[in-house]
Protein backbone atom coordinates (compact mmCIF):
# COMPACT_ATOMS: atom_id res chain seq x y z
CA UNK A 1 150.24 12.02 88.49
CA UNK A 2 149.10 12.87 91.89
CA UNK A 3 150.38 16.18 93.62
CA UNK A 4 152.49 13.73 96.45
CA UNK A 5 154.39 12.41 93.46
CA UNK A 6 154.73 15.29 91.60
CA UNK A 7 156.72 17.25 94.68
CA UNK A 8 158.69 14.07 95.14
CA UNK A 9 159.44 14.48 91.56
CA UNK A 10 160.34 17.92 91.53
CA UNK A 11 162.47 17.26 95.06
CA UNK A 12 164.42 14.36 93.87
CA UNK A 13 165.27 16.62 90.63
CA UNK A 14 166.30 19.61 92.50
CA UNK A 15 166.56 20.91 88.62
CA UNK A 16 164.70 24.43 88.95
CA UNK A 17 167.15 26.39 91.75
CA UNK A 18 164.20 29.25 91.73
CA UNK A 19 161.83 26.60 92.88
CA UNK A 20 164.31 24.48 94.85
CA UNK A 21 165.07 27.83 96.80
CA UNK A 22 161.05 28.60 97.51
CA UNK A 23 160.55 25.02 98.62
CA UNK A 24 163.22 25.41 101.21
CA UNK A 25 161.81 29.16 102.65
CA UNK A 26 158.26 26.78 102.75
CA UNK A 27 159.98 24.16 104.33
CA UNK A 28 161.90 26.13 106.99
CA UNK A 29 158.43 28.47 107.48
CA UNK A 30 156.18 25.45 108.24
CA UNK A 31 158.81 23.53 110.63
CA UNK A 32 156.81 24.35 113.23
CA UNK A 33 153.05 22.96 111.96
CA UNK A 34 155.16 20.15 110.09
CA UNK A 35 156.38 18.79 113.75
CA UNK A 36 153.23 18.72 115.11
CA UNK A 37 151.66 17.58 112.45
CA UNK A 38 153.14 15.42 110.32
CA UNK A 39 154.73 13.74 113.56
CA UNK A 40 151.26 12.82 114.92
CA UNK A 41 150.47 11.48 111.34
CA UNK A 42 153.51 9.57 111.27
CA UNK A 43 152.85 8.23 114.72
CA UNK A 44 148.83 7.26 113.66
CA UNK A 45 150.29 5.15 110.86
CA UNK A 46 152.87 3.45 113.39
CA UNK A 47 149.86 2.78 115.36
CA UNK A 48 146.92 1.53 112.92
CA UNK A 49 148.72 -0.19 109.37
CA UNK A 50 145.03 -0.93 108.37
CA UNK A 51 142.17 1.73 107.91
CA UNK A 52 139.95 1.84 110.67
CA UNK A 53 137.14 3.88 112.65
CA UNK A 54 139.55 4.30 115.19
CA UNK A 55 142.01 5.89 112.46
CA UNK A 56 140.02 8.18 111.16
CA UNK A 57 138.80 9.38 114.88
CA UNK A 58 142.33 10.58 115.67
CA UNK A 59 143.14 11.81 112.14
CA UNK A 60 139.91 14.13 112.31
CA UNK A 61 141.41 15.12 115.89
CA UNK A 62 145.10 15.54 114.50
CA UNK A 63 143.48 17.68 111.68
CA UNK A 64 141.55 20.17 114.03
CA UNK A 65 144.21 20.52 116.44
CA UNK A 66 146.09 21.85 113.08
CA UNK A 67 143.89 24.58 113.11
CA UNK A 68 142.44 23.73 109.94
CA UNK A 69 138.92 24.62 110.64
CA UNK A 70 135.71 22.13 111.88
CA UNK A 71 134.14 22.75 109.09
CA UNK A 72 136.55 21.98 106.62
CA UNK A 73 138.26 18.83 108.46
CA UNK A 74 134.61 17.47 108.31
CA UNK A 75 134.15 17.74 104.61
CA UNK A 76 137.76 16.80 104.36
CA UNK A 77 136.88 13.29 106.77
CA UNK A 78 134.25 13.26 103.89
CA UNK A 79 135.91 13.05 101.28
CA UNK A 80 138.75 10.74 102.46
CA UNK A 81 136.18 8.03 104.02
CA UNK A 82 134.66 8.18 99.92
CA UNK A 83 137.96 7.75 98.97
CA UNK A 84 139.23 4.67 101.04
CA UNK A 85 135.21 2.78 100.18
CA UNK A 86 136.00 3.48 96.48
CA UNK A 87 139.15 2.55 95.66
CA UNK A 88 138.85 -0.17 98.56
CA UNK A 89 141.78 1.21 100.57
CA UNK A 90 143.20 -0.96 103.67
CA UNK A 91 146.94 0.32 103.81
CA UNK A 92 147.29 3.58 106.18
CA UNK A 93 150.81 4.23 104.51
CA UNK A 94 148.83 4.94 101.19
CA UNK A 95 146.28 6.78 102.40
CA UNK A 96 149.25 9.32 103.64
CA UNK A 97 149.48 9.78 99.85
CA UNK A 98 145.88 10.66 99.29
CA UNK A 99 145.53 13.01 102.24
CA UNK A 100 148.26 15.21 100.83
CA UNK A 101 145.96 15.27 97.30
CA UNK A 102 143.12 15.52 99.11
CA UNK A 103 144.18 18.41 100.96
CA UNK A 104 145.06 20.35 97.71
CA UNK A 105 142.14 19.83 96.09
CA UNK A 106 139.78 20.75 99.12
CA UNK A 107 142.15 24.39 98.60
CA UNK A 108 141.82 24.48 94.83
CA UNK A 109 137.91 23.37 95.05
CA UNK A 110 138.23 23.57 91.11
CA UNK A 111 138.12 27.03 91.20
CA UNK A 112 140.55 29.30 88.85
CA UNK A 113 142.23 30.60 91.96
CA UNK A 114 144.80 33.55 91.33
CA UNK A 115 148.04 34.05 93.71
CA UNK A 116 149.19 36.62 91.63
CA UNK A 117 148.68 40.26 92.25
CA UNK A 118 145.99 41.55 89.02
CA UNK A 119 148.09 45.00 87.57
CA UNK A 120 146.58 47.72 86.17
CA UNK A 121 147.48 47.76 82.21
CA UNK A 122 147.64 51.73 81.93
CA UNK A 123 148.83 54.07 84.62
CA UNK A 124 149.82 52.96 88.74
CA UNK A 125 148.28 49.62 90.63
CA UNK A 126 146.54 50.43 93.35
CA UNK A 127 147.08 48.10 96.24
CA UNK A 128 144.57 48.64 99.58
CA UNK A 129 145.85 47.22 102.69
CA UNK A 130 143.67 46.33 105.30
CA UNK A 131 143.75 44.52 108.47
CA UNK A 132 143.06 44.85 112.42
CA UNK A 133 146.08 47.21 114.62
CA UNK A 134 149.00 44.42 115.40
CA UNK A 135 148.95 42.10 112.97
CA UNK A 136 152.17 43.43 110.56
CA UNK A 137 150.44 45.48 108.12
CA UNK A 138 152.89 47.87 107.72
CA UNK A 139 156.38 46.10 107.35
CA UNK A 140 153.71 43.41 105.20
CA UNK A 141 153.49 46.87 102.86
CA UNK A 142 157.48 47.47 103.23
CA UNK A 143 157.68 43.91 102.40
CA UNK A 144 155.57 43.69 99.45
CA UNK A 145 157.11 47.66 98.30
CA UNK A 146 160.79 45.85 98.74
CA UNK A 147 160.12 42.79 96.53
CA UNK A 148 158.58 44.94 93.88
CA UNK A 149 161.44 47.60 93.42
CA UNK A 150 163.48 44.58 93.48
CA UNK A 151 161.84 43.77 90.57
CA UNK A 152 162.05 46.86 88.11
CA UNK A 153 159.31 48.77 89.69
CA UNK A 154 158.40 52.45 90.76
CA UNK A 155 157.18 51.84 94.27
CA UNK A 156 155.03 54.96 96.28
CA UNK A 157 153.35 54.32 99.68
CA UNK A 158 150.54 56.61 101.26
CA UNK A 159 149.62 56.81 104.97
CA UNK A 160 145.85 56.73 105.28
CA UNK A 161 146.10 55.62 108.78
CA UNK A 162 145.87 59.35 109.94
CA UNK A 163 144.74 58.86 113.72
CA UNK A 164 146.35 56.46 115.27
CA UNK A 165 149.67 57.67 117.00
CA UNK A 166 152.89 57.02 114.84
CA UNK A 167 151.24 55.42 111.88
CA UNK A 168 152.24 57.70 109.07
CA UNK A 169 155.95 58.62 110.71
CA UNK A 170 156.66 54.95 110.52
CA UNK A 171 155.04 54.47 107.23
CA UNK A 172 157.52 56.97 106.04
CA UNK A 173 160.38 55.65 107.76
CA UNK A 174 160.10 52.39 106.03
CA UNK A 175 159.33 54.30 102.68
CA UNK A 176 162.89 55.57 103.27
CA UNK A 177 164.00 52.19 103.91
CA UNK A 178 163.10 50.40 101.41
CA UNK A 179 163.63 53.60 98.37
CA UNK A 180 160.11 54.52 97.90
CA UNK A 181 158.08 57.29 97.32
CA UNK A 182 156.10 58.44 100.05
CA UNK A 183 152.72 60.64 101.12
CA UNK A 184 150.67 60.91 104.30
CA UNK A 185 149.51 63.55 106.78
CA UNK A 186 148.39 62.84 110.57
CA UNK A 187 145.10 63.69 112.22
CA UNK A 188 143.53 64.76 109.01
CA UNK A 189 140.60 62.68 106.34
CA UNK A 190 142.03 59.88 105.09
CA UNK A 191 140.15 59.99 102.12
CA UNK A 192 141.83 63.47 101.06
CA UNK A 193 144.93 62.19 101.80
CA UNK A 194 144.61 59.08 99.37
CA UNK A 195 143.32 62.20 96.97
CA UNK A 196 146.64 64.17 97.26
CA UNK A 197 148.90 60.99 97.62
CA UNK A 198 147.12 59.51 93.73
CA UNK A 199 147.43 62.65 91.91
CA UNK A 200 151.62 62.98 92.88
CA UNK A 201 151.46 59.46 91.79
CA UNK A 202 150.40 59.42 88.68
CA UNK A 203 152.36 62.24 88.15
CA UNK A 204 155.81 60.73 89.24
CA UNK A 205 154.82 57.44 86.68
CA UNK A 206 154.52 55.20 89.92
CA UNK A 207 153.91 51.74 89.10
CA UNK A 208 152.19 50.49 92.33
CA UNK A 209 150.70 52.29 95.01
CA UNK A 210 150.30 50.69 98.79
CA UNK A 211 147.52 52.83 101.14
CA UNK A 212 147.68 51.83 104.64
CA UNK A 213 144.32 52.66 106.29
CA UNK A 214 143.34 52.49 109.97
CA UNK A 215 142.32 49.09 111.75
CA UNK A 216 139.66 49.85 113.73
CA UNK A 217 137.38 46.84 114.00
CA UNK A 218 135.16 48.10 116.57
CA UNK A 219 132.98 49.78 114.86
CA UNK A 220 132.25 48.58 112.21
CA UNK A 221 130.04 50.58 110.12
CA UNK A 222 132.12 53.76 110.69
CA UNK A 223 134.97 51.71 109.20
CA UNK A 224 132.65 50.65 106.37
CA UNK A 225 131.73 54.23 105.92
CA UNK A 226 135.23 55.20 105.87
CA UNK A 227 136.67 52.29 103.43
CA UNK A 228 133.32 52.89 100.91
CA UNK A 229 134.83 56.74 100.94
CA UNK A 230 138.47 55.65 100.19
CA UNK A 231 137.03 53.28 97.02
CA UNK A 232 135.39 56.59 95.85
CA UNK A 233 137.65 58.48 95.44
CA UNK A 234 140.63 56.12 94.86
CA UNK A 235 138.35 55.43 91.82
CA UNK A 236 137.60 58.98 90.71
CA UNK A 237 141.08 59.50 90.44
CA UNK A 238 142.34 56.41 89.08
CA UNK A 239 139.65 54.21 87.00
CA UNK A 240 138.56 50.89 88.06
CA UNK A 241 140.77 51.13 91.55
CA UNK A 242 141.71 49.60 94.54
CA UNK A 243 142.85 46.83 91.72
CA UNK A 244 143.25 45.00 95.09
CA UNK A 245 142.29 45.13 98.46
CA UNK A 246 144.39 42.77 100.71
CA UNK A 247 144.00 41.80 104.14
CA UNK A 248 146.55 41.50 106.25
CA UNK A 249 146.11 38.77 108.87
CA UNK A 250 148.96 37.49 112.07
CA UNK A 251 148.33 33.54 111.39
CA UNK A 252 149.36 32.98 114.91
CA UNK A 253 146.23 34.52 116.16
CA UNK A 254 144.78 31.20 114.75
CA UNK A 255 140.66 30.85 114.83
CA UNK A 256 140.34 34.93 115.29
CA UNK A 257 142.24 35.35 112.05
CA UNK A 258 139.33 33.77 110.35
CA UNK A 259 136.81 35.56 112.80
CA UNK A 260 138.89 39.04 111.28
CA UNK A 261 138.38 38.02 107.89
CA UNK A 262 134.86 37.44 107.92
CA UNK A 263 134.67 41.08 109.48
CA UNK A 264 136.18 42.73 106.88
CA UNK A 265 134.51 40.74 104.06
CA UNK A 266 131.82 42.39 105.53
CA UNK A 267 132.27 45.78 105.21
CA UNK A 268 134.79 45.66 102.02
CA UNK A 269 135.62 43.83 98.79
CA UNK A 270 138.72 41.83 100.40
CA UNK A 271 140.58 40.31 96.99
CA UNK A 272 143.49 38.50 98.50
CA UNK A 273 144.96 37.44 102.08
CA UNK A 274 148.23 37.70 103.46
CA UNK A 275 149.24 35.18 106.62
CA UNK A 276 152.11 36.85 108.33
CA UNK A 277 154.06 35.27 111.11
CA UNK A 278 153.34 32.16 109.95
CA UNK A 279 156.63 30.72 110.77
CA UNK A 280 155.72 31.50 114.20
CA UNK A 281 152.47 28.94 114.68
CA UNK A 282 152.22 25.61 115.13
CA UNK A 283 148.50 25.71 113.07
CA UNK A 284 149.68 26.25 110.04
CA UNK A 285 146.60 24.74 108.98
CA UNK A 286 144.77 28.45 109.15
CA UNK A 287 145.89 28.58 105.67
CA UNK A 288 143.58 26.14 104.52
CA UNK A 289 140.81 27.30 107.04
CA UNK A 290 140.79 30.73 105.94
CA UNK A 291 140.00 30.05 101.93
CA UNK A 292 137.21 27.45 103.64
CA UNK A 293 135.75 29.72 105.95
CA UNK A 294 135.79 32.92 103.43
CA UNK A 295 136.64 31.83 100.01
CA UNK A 296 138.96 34.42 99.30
CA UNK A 297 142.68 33.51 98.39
CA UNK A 298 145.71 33.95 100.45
CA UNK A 299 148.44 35.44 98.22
CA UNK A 300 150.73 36.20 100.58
CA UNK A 301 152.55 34.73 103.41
CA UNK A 302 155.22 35.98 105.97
CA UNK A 303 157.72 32.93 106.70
CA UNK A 304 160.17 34.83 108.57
CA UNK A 305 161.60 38.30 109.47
CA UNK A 306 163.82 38.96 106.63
CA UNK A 307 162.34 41.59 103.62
CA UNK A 308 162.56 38.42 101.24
CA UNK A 309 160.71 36.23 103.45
CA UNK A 310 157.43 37.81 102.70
CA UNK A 311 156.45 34.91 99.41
CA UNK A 312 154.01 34.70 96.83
CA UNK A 313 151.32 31.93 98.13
CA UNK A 314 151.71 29.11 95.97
CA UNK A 315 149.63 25.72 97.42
CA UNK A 316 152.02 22.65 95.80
CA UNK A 317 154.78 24.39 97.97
CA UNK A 318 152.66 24.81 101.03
CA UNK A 319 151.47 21.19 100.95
CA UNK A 320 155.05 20.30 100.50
CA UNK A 321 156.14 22.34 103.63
CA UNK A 322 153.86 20.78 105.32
CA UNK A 323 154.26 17.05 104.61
CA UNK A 324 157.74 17.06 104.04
CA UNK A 325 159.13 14.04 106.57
CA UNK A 326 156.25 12.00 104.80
CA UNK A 327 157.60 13.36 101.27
CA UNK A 328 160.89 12.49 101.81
CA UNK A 329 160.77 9.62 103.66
CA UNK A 330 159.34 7.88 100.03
């Protein structure tokens, strides 16, 4: 069973409310992308019933404009035009079907790709977040603290973005918020205060640990210098941590989203991605572009405002979000 028929499947069911309820965030998250894009695709298979040049010329067009990346609508156009010559396929409504499979499997590029979040077995997870000034990494760490202590957990953030103005006070004031602990000093090493912050955590039995640390891009090998400091002694004091380093990435700044995480693969071991805002783009493509362009997996993405709109990446209910109108309309 291809993935097209298994969403239909699980759609038509509505059996699982936990999934039914994630497809619908995904579904109300992508509206924007989806009317763009699946409107255009709807319209291209209006215009050509049969597979043709023409065809694929505007569906490599439709597919860029999606903000899915050159590169990867190119070995994407490969892939499909392999398709259609081996299984001899004429019928543009069909080929609908294998885009949406295609497009999963150019994601999953049979790789054991991991959404979920990789816990330390003994003593607290240490989560780095990184990311450029602007793009929502600190209500992404409220977000992510929020869904954990929803979920049983000890929660503790520390404020290692020490020189920019207001970083740590509103750090703390989401701490607060959401019932966490908290630790952070201004206009002091961030490094010592990642130090201070570990040892009261592992003292108060914290279960996961967020460090926010400073987003300055422009220079880059002071920021290098700086995040090769923080892995030092976050692992001195806590073995075999950062047990992940996410970066945190505004989806509606499109092509310089990918530009930011090929930066900061750079400089630091980046294990996972989180797209916020991306309720509020019409590329919602930059999903797919980003694991192309970097190989690194998105685990999280921001779908709205709300503290529970902040999901766990999962691709069958992206591609779903996506193509719904064409899912549906089966």
């Amino acid at each position: 069973m291809g993935l097209f028929d298994k969403i239909k499947n699980l759609v038509n069911k509505k059996e699982k409310v936990e999934e039914k309820e994630t497809l619908d965030v995904y579904e109300k998250g992508l509206e924007k992308t989806r009317d763009e894009f699946v409107s255009k695709l709807n319209l291209l298979g209006i215009k050509y019933t049969k597979v043709s040049e023409e065809y694929f010329e505007e569906l490599e067009n439709i597919l860029i404009m999606a903000d899915i990346g050159v590169n990867t609508v190119f070995k994407f156009m490969d892939r499909i035009r392999d398709r259609v010559k081996k299984e001899n396929i004429i019928d543009t409504k069909y080929l609908q079907e294998v885009i949406v499979d295609e497009l999963f499997i150019i994601y999953v590029n049979n790789e054991s790709l991991s959404d979920k979040i990789k816990m330390a077995s003994d003593g607290p997870t240490v989560i780095l977040m990184v990311g450029v000034n602007g793009v929502g990494k600190t209500t992404t760490i409220a977000k992510l603290a929020y869904k954990y202590i929803n979920e049983g957990k000890k929660v503790m953030m520390i404020g290692a973005d020490t020189f920019r103005a207001g970083a740590v006070t509103q750090l703390e004031e989401w701490a607060n918020k959401t019932g966490s602990l908290f630790f952070g000093k201004e206009n002091t090493d961030p490094s010592g205060v990642i130090f201070d912050g570990l040892e009261i955590a592992k003292k108060e039995r914290v279960d996961i640990v967020f460090i926010d640390t400073a987003g300055r891009l422009q220079n880059k090998v002071n920021l290098m210098k700086e995040l090769e400091k923080m892995n030092r002694v976050i692992g001195k004091i806590i073995p075999n941590a950062p047990h992940e380093t996410l970066l945190v990435i505004d989806a509606t700044t499109g092509q310089n989203g990918i530009i930011q995480a090929e930066s900061f693969k750079e400089i630091t071991n980046i294990t996972g991605i989180v797209l916020t805002k991306l309720d509020g783009t019409a590329k919602g493509g930059i999903v797919l572009a980003i694991k192309e362009s970097v190989g690194i997996p998105v685990k999280f993405i921001g779908l709205g405002e709300k503290m529970t709109d902040l999901k766990v990446f999962d691709i069958e209910s992206y591609i779903y979000g996506l193509f719904k109108g064409m899912i549906d309309d089966e």
